[in-house]
Protein backbone atom coordinates (compact mmCIF):
# COMPACT_ATOMS: atom_id res chain seq x y z
CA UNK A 1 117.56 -149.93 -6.06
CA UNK A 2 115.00 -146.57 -5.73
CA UNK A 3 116.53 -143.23 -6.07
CA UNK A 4 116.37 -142.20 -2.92
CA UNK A 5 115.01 -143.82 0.57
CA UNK A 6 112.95 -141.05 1.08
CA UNK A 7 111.48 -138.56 -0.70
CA UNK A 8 109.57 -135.43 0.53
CA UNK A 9 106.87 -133.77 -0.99
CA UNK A 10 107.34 -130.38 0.21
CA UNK A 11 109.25 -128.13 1.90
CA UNK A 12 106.98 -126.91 4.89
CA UNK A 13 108.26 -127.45 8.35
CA UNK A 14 106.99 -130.88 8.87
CA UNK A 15 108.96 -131.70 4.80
CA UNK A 16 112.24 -129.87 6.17
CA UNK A 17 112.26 -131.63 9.60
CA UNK A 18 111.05 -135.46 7.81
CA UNK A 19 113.80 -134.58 5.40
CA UNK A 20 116.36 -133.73 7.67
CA UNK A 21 115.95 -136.41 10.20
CA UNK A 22 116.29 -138.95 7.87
CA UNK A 23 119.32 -137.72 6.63
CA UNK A 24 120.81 -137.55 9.88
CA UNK A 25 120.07 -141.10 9.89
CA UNK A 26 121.92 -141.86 6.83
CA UNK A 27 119.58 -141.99 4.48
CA UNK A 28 119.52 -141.18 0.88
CA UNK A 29 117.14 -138.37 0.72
CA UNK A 30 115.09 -135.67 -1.62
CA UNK A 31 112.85 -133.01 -1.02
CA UNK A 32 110.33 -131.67 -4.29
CA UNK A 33 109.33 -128.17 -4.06
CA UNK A 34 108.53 -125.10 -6.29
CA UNK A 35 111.53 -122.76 -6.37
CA UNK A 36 109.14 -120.34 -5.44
CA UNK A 37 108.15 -122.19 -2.48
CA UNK A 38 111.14 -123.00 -0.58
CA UNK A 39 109.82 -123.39 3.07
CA UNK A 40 106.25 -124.06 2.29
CA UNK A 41 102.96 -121.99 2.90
CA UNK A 42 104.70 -121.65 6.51
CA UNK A 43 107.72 -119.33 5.18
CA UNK A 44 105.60 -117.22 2.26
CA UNK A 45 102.48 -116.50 3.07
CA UNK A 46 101.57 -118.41 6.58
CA UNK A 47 103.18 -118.30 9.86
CA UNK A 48 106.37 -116.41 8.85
CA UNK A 49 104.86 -113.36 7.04
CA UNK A 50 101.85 -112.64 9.10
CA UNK A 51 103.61 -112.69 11.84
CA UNK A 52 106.32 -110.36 10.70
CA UNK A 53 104.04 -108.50 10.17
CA UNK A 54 102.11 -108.07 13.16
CA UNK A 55 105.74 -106.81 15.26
CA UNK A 56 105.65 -104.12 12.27
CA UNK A 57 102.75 -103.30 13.47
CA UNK A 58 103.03 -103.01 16.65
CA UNK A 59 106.33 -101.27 16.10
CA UNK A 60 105.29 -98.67 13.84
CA UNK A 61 101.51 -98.14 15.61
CA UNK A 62 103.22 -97.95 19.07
CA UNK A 63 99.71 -99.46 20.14
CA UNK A 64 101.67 -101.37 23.27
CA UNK A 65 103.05 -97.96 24.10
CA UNK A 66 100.08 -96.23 24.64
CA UNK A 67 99.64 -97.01 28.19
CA UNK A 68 102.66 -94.60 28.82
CA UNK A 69 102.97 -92.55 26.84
CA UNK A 70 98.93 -91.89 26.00
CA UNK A 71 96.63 -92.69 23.22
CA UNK A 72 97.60 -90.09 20.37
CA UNK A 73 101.24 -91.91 20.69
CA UNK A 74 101.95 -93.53 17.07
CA UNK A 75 105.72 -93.90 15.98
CA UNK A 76 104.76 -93.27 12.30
CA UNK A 77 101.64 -91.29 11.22
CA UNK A 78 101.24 -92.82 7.79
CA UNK A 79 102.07 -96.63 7.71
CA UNK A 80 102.22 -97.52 4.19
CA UNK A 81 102.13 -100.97 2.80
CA UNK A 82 105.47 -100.54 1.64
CA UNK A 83 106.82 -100.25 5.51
CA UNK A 84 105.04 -102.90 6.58
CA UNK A 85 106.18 -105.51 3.88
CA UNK A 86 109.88 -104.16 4.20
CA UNK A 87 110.44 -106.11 7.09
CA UNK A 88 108.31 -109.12 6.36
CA UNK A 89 110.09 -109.65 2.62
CA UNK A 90 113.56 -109.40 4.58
CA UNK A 91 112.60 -111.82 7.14
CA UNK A 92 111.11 -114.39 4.51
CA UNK A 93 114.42 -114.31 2.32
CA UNK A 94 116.84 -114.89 5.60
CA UNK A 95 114.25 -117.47 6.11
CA UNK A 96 114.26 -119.15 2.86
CA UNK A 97 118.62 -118.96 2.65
CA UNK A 98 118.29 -120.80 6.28
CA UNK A 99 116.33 -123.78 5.29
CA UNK A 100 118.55 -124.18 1.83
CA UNK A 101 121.79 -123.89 3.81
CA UNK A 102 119.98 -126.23 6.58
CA UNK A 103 119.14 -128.90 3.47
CA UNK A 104 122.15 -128.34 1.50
CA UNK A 105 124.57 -129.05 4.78
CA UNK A 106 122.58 -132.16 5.22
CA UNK A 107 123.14 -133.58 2.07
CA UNK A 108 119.65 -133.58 1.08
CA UNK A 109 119.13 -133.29 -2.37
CA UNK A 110 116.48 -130.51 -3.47
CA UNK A 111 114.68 -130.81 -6.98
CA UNK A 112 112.61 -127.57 -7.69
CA UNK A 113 109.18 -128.44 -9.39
CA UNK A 114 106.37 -130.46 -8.51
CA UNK A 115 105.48 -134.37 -8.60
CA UNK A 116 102.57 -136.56 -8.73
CA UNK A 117 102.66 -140.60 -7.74
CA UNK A 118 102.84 -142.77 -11.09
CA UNK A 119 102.77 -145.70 -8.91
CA UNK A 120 102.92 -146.57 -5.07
CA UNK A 121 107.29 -146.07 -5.04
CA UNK A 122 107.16 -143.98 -8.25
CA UNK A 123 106.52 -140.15 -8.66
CA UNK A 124 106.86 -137.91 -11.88
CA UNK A 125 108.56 -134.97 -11.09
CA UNK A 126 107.82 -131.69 -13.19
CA UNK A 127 110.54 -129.02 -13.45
CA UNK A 128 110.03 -125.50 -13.87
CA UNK A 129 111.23 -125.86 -17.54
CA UNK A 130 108.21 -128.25 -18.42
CA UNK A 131 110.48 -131.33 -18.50
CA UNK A 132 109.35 -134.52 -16.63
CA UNK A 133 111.64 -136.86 -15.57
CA UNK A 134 110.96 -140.31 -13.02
CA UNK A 135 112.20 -140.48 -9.29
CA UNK A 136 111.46 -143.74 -7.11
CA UNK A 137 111.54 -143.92 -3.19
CA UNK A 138 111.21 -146.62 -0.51
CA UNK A 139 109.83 -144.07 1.11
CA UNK A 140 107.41 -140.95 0.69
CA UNK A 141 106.51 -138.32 3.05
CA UNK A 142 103.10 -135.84 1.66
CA UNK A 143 103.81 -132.15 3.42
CA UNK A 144 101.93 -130.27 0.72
CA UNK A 145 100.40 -127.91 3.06
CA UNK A 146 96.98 -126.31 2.47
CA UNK A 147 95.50 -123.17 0.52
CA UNK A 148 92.91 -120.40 1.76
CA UNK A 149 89.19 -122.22 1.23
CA UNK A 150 87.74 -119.89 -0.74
CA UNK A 151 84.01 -120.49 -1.33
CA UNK A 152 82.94 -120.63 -5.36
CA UNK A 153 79.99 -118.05 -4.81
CA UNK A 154 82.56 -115.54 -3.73
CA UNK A 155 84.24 -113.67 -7.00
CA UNK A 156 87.70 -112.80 -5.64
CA UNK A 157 90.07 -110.65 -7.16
CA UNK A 158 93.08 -110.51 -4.72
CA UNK A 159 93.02 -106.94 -4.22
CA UNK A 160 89.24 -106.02 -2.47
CA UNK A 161 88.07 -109.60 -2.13
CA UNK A 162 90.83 -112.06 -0.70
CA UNK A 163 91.64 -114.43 1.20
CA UNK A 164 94.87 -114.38 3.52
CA UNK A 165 97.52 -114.78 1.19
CA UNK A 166 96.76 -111.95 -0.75
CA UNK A 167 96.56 -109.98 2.30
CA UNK A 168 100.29 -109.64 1.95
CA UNK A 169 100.04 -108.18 -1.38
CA UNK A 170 97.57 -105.25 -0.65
CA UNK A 171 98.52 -102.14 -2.26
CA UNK A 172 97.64 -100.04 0.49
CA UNK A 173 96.05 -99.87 4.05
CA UNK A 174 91.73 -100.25 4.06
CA UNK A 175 90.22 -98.02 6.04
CA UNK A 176 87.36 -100.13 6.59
CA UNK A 177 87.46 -104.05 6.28
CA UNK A 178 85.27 -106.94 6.62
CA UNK A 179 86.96 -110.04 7.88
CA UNK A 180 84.58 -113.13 7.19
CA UNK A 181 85.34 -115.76 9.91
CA UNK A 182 86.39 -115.73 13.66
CA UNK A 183 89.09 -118.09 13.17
CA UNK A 184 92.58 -117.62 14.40
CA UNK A 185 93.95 -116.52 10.91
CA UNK A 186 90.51 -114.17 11.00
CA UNK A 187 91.24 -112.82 14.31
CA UNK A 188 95.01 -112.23 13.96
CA UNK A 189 94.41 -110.16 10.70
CA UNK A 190 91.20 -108.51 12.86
CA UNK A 191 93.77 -107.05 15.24
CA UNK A 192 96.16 -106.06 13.05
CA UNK A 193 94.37 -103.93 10.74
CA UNK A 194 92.49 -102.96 13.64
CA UNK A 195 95.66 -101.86 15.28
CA UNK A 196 96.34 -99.78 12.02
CA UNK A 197 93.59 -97.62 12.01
CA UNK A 198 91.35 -100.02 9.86
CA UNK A 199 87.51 -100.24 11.08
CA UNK A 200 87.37 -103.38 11.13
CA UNK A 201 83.92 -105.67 11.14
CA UNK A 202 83.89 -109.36 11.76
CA UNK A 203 81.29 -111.33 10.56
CA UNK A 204 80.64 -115.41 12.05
CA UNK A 205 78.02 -117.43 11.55
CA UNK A 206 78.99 -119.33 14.73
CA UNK A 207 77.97 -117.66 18.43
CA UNK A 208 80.84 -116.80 19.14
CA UNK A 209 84.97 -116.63 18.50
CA UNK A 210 87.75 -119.09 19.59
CA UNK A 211 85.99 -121.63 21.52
CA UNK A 212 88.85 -123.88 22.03
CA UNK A 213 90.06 -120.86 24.24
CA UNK A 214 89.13 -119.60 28.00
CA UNK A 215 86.40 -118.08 28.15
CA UNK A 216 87.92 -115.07 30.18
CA UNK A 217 90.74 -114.51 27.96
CA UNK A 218 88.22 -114.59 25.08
CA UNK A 219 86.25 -111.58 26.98
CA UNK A 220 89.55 -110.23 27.51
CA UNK A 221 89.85 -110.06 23.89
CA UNK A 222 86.72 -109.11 22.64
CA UNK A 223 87.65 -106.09 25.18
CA UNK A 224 90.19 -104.77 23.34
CA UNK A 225 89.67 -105.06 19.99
CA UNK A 226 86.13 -103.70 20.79
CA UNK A 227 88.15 -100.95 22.11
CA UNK A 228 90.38 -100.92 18.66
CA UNK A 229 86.38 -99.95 16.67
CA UNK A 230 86.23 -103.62 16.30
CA UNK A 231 82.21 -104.72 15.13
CA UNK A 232 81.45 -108.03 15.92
CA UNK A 233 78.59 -109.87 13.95
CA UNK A 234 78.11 -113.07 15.14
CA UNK A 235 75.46 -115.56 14.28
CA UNK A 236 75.59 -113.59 10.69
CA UNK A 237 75.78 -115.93 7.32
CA UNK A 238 76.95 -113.83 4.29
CA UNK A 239 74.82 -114.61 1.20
CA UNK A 240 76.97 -111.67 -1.07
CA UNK A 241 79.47 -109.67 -1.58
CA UNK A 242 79.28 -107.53 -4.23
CA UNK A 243 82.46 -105.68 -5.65
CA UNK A 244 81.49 -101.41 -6.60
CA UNK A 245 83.47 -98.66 -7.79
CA UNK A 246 83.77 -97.10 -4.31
CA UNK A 247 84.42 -100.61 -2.51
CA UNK A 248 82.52 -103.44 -1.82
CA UNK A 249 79.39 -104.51 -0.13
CA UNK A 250 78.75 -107.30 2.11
CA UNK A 251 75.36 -108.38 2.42
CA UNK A 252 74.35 -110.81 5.31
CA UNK A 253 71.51 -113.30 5.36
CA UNK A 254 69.92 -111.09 8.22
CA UNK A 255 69.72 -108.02 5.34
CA UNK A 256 71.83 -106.20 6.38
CA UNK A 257 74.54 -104.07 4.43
CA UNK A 258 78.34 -103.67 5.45
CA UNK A 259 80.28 -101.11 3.00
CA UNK A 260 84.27 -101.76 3.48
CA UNK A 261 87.00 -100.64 1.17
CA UNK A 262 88.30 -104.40 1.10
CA UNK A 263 86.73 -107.87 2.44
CA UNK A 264 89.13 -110.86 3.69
CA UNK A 265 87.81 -114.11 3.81
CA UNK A 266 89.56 -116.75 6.05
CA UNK A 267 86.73 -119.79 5.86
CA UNK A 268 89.03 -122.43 6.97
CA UNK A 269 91.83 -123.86 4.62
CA UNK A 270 92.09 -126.81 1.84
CA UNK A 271 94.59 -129.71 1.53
CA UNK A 272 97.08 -129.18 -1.43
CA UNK A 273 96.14 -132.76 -2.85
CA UNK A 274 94.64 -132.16 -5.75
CA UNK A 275 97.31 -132.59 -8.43
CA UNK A 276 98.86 -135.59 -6.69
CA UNK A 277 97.29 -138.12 -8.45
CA UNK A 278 97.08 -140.07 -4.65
CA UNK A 279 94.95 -142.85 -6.38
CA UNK A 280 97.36 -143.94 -8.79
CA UNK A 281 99.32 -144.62 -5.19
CA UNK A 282 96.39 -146.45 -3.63
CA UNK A 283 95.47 -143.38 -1.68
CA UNK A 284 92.82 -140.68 -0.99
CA UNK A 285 91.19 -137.67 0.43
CA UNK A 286 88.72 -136.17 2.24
CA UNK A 287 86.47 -133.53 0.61
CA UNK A 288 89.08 -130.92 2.01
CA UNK A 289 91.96 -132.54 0.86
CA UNK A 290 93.14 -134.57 3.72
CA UNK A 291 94.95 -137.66 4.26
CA UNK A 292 93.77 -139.65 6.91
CA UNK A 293 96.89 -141.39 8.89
CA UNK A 294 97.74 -143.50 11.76
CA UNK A 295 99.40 -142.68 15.19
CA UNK A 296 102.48 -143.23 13.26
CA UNK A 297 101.88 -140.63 10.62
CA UNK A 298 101.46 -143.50 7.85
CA UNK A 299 98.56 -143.75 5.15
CA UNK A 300 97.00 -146.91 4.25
CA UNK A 301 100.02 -147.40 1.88
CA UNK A 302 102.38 -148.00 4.55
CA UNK A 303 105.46 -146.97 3.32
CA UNK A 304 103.76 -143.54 2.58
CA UNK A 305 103.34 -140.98 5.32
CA UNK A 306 101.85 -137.76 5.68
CA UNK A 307 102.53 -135.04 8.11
CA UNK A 308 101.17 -130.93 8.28
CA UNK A 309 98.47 -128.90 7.65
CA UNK A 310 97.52 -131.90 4.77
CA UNK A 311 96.42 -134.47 7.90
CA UNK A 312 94.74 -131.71 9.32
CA UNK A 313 94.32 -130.32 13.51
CA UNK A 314 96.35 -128.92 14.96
CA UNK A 315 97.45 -127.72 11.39
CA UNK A 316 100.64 -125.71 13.22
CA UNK A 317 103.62 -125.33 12.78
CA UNK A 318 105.19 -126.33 15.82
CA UNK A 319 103.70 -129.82 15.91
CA UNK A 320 104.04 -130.11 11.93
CA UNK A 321 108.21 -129.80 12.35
CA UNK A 322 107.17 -132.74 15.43
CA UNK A 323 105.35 -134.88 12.91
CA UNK A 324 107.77 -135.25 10.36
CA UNK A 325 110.27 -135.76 12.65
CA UNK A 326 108.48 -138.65 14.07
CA UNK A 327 107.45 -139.88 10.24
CA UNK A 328 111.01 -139.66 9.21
CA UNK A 329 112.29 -142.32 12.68
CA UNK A 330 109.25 -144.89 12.12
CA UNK A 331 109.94 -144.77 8.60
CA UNK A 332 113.79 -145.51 9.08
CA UNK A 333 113.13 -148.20 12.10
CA UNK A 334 114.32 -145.93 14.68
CA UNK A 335 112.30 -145.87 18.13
CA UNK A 336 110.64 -142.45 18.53
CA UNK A 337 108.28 -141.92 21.26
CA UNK A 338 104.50 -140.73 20.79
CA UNK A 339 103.93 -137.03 20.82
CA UNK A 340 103.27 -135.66 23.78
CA UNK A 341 99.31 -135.04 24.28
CA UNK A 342 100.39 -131.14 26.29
CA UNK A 343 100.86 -129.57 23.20
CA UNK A 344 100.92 -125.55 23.57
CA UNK A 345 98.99 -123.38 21.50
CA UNK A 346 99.94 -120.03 20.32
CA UNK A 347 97.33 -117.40 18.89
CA UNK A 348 99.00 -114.08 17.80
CA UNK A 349 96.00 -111.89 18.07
CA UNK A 350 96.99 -108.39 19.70
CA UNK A 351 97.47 -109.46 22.71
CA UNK A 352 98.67 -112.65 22.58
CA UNK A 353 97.03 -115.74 23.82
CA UNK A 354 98.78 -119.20 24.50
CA UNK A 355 97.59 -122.24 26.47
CA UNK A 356 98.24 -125.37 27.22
CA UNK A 357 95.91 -128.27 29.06
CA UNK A 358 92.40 -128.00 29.49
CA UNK A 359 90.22 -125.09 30.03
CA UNK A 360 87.73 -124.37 32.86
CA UNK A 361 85.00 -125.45 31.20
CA UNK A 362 85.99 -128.60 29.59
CA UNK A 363 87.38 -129.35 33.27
CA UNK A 364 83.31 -128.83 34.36
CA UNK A 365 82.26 -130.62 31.69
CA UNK A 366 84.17 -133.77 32.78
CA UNK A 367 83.37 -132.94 36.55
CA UNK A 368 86.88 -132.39 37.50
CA UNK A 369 87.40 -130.21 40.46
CA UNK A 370 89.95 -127.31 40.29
CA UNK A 371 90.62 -124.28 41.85
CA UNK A 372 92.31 -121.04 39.91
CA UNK A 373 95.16 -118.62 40.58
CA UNK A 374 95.58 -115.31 38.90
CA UNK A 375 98.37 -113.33 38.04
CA UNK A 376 97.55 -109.90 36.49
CA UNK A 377 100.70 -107.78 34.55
CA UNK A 378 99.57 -104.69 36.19
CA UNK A 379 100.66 -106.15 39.42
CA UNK A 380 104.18 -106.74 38.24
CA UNK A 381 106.81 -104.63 37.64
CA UNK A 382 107.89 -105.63 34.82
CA UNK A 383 103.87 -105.30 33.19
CA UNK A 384 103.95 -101.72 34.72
CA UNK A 385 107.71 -101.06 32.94
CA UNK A 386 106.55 -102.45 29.65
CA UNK A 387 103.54 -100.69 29.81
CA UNK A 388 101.03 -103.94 29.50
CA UNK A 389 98.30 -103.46 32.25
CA UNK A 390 95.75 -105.64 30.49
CA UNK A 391 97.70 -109.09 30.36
CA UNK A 392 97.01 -111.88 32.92
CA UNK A 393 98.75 -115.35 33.33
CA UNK A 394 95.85 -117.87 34.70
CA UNK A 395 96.65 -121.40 36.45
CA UNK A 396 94.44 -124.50 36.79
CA UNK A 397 95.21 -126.38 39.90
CA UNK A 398 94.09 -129.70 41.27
CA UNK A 399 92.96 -129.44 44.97
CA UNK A 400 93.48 -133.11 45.41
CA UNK A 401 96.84 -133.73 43.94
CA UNK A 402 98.16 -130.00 43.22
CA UNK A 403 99.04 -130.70 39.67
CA UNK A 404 98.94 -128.11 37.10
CA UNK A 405 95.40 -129.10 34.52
CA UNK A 406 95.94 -125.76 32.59
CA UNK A 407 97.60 -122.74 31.51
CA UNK A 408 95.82 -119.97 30.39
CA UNK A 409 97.86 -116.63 29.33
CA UNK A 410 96.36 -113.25 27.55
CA UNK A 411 98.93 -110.04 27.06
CA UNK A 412 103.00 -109.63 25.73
CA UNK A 413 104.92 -112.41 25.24
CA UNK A 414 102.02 -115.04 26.18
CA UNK A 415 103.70 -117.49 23.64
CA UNK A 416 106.87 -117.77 25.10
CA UNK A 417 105.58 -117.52 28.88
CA UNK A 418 103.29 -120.63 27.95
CA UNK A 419 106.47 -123.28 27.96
CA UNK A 420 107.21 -122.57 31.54
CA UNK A 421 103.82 -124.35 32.41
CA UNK A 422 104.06 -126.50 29.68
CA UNK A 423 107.29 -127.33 31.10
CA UNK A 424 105.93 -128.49 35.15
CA UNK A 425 102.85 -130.04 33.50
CA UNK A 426 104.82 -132.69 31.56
CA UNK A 427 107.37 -133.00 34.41
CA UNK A 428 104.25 -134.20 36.32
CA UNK A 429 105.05 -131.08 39.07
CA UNK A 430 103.21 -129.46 41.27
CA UNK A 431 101.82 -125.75 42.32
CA UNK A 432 104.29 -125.90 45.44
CA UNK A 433 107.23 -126.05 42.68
CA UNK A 434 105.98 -122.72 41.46
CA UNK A 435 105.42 -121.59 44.80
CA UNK A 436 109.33 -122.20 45.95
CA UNK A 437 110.74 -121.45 42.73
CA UNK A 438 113.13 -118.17 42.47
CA UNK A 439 112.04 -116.26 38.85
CA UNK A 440 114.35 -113.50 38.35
CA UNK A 441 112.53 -109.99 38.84
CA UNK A 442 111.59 -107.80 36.80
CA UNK A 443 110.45 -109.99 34.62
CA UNK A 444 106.82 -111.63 33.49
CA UNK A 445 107.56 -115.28 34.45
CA UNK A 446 107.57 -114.09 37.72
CA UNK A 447 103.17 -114.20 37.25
CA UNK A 448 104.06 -117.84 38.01
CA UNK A 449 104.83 -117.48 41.20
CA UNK A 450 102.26 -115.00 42.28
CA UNK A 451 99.34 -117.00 40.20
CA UNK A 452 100.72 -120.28 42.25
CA UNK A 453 100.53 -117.96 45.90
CA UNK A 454 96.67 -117.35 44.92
CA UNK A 455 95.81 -121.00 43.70
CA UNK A 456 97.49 -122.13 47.13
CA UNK A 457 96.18 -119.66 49.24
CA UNK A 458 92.64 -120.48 48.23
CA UNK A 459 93.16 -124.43 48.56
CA UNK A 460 94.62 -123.53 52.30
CA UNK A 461 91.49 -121.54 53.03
CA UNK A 462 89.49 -124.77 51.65
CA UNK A 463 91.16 -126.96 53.73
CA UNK A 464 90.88 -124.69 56.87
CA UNK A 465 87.30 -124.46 56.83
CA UNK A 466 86.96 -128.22 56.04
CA UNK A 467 88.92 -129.26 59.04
């Protein structure tokens, strides 16, 4: 008989959730992690901490306070590093206790090192003192996670030249920065330090920023962080970055010459396969370290699945926790429906921006007809009592059925509005729901209702004239 019936590699939210459903199931269960690592990339230097640290941020700026109270408005006049980690390094240990309580109450077992296959059902786990002992599975479940690409003509030293996990170890606030890649990890760190006071210049070789986005929100959000002393350089390669005494220098293909105190690169990120030793299992990756699966989350080794960042897009969190969770039922025999394709997507750039469904132009693209409804914050009460005049909440509406095809939202609290459409989308409802629906007032679902008045009132005018 194997040790366990399942063990996890990896304690990321799609390892916890694997883990955790199959205990609930009643089976015998591990997860192998660093001690240093409990709760994956996600808790120590992903999702958790950046985000943490953009509501310090805002907090400490005021930047979402400005509308009211003017532009010279700033809680704190000298935001150290020191205040801003504060908060993050107290959210990541409540964090960490949470998902040890959360393993320990379901009788998972937690071994803190690292392991690497010796055979298909076999894996050699390496504790922290050096000592490597044997554990064998039924089952397996790979949720290494991934690490910052970092490109091998690039000299980094964690402190001028970085990547974005040693953002959270600066030792103190740039005052200029040059953030190489328009990514969503590139643009959330853009708009922080950019919210901070940081003159910030973003450099991509592609045309052009978030593309899987709306094309209004993205204008909506080249707006503001233009407005923030943003630079954008798009269409720009870097060939060098050289590292002086009075900062760095980051020369472009084009010639020219951007001098920054510090230089972030976020140039995509790498599967954390390397030291698995996946062939001695019968498996393999891709040049960026990912494992290829099946709709049911298994390798070609089919009692060994993989879930997270390591089977690459969406690479989030949210549908990482979904994944293992799904892994973890096929795995054990029980019946677990597909995921759901309306899966919401959550950028936490300053503003926000969430969506979910398809965009305007991929609707054009594939010649579906659709007409739009608006809802701007300014026009709400509760916009004008937060002080967010900029946000917007944007539906996509079929005229020949009335079902939502997207939801586009820009401004506060876009992530959490997003579910609400999310919500009548995979209900299969309608615009007219929205339209009859009571949303308590003040308050920003109410954008809703008035985006689902202006979709309707421009399909009534349609059909008016074409009667």
């Amino acid at each position: 008989m194997p040790d366990y019936d399942m063990l996890v590699i990896g304690s990321g939210p799609g390892g916890q959730k694997a883990a955790i459903a199959a205990a609930k199931l009643g089976r015998r269960v591990a997860v192998v992690d660093r001690p240093d690592m409990v709760g994956g990339v996600s808790i120590h230097t992903g999702t958790i901490p950046s985000k943490t640290l953009r509501e310090a941020v805002l907090y400490l700026t005021g930047l979402t306070q400005r509308d009211l109270y003017g532009q010279s408005y700033r809680l704190k006049e000298d935001i150290t590093v020191g205040d801003l980690t504060a908060r993050t390094q107290h959210v990541v240990s409540r964090e960490v206790d949470v998902i040890r309580s959360q393993l320990s109450r379901n009788h998972v077992t937690l071994h803190a090192g690292t392991a690497r296959f010796v055979d298909a059902h076999t894996l050699a786990l390496r504790e922290v003192s050096g000592h490597e002992r044997l554990l064998t599975a039924e089952h397996v479940v790979i949720a290494t996670g991934t690490r910052p690409a970092r490109p091998g003509s690039v000299e980094f030293d964690g402190r001028t030249i970085m990547d974005s996990d040693n953002v959270l170890a600066l030792e103190r606030v740039p005052r200029s920065m040059v953030i190489v890649g328009a990514g969503v990890i590139g643009m959330e760190y853009a708009s922080m330090f950019a919210a901070l006071g940081s003159k910030v210049t973003v450099v991509e070789k592609r045309a052009g920023m978030l593309d899987m986005c709306d094309v209004e929100v993205i204008e909506s959000l080249k707006y503001h962080l233009r407005d923030l002393a943003v630079t954008f350089r798009f269409g720009e390669t870097v060939a060098a970055v050289e590292r002086h005494p009075r900062g760095t220098l980051t020369i472009l293909e084009s010639g020219k010459k951007i001098p920054a105190d510090a230089v972030m690169y976020s140039a995509g990120r790498q599967g954390l396969t390397d030291d698995l030793d996946l062939d001695k299992a019968g498996l393999s990756a891709d040049p960026r370290g990912r494992i290829a699966v099946d709709e049911h989350y298994r390798t070609e080794v089919p009692h060994i699945y993989a879930v997270g960042d390591v089977i690459g897009f969406p690479a989030l969190a949210a549908t990482s926790m979904e994944q293992g969770r799904a892994a973890a039922y096929h795995a054990c025999g029980e019946p677990v429906p597909r995921m759901h394709n309306l899966q919401p997507i959550g950028i936490y750039t300053i503003p926000e921006i969430s969506f979910v469904g398809r965009t305007e132009d991929q609707l054009t693209e594939d010649r579906v007809p659709f007409e739009v409804g608006i809802s701007r914050y300014r026009e709400l009460a509760r916009g004008q009592i937060m002080g967010d005049s900029h946000g917007m909440l944007k539906l996509l509406v079929s005229p020949e059925d009335r079902t939502l095809l997207g939801v586009h939202c820009f401004g506060t609290g876009a992530t959490e509005l997003i579910h609400i459409g999310q919500s009548v989308m995979g209900c299969g409802g309608t615009v007219d729901y929205l339209v009859d629906a009571v949303f308590n007032y003040p308050t920003l679902a109410e954008s809703y209702k008035v985006a689902a008045l202006d979709a309707t009132n421009k399909l009534r005018l349609i059909d008016r004239i074409g009667d």
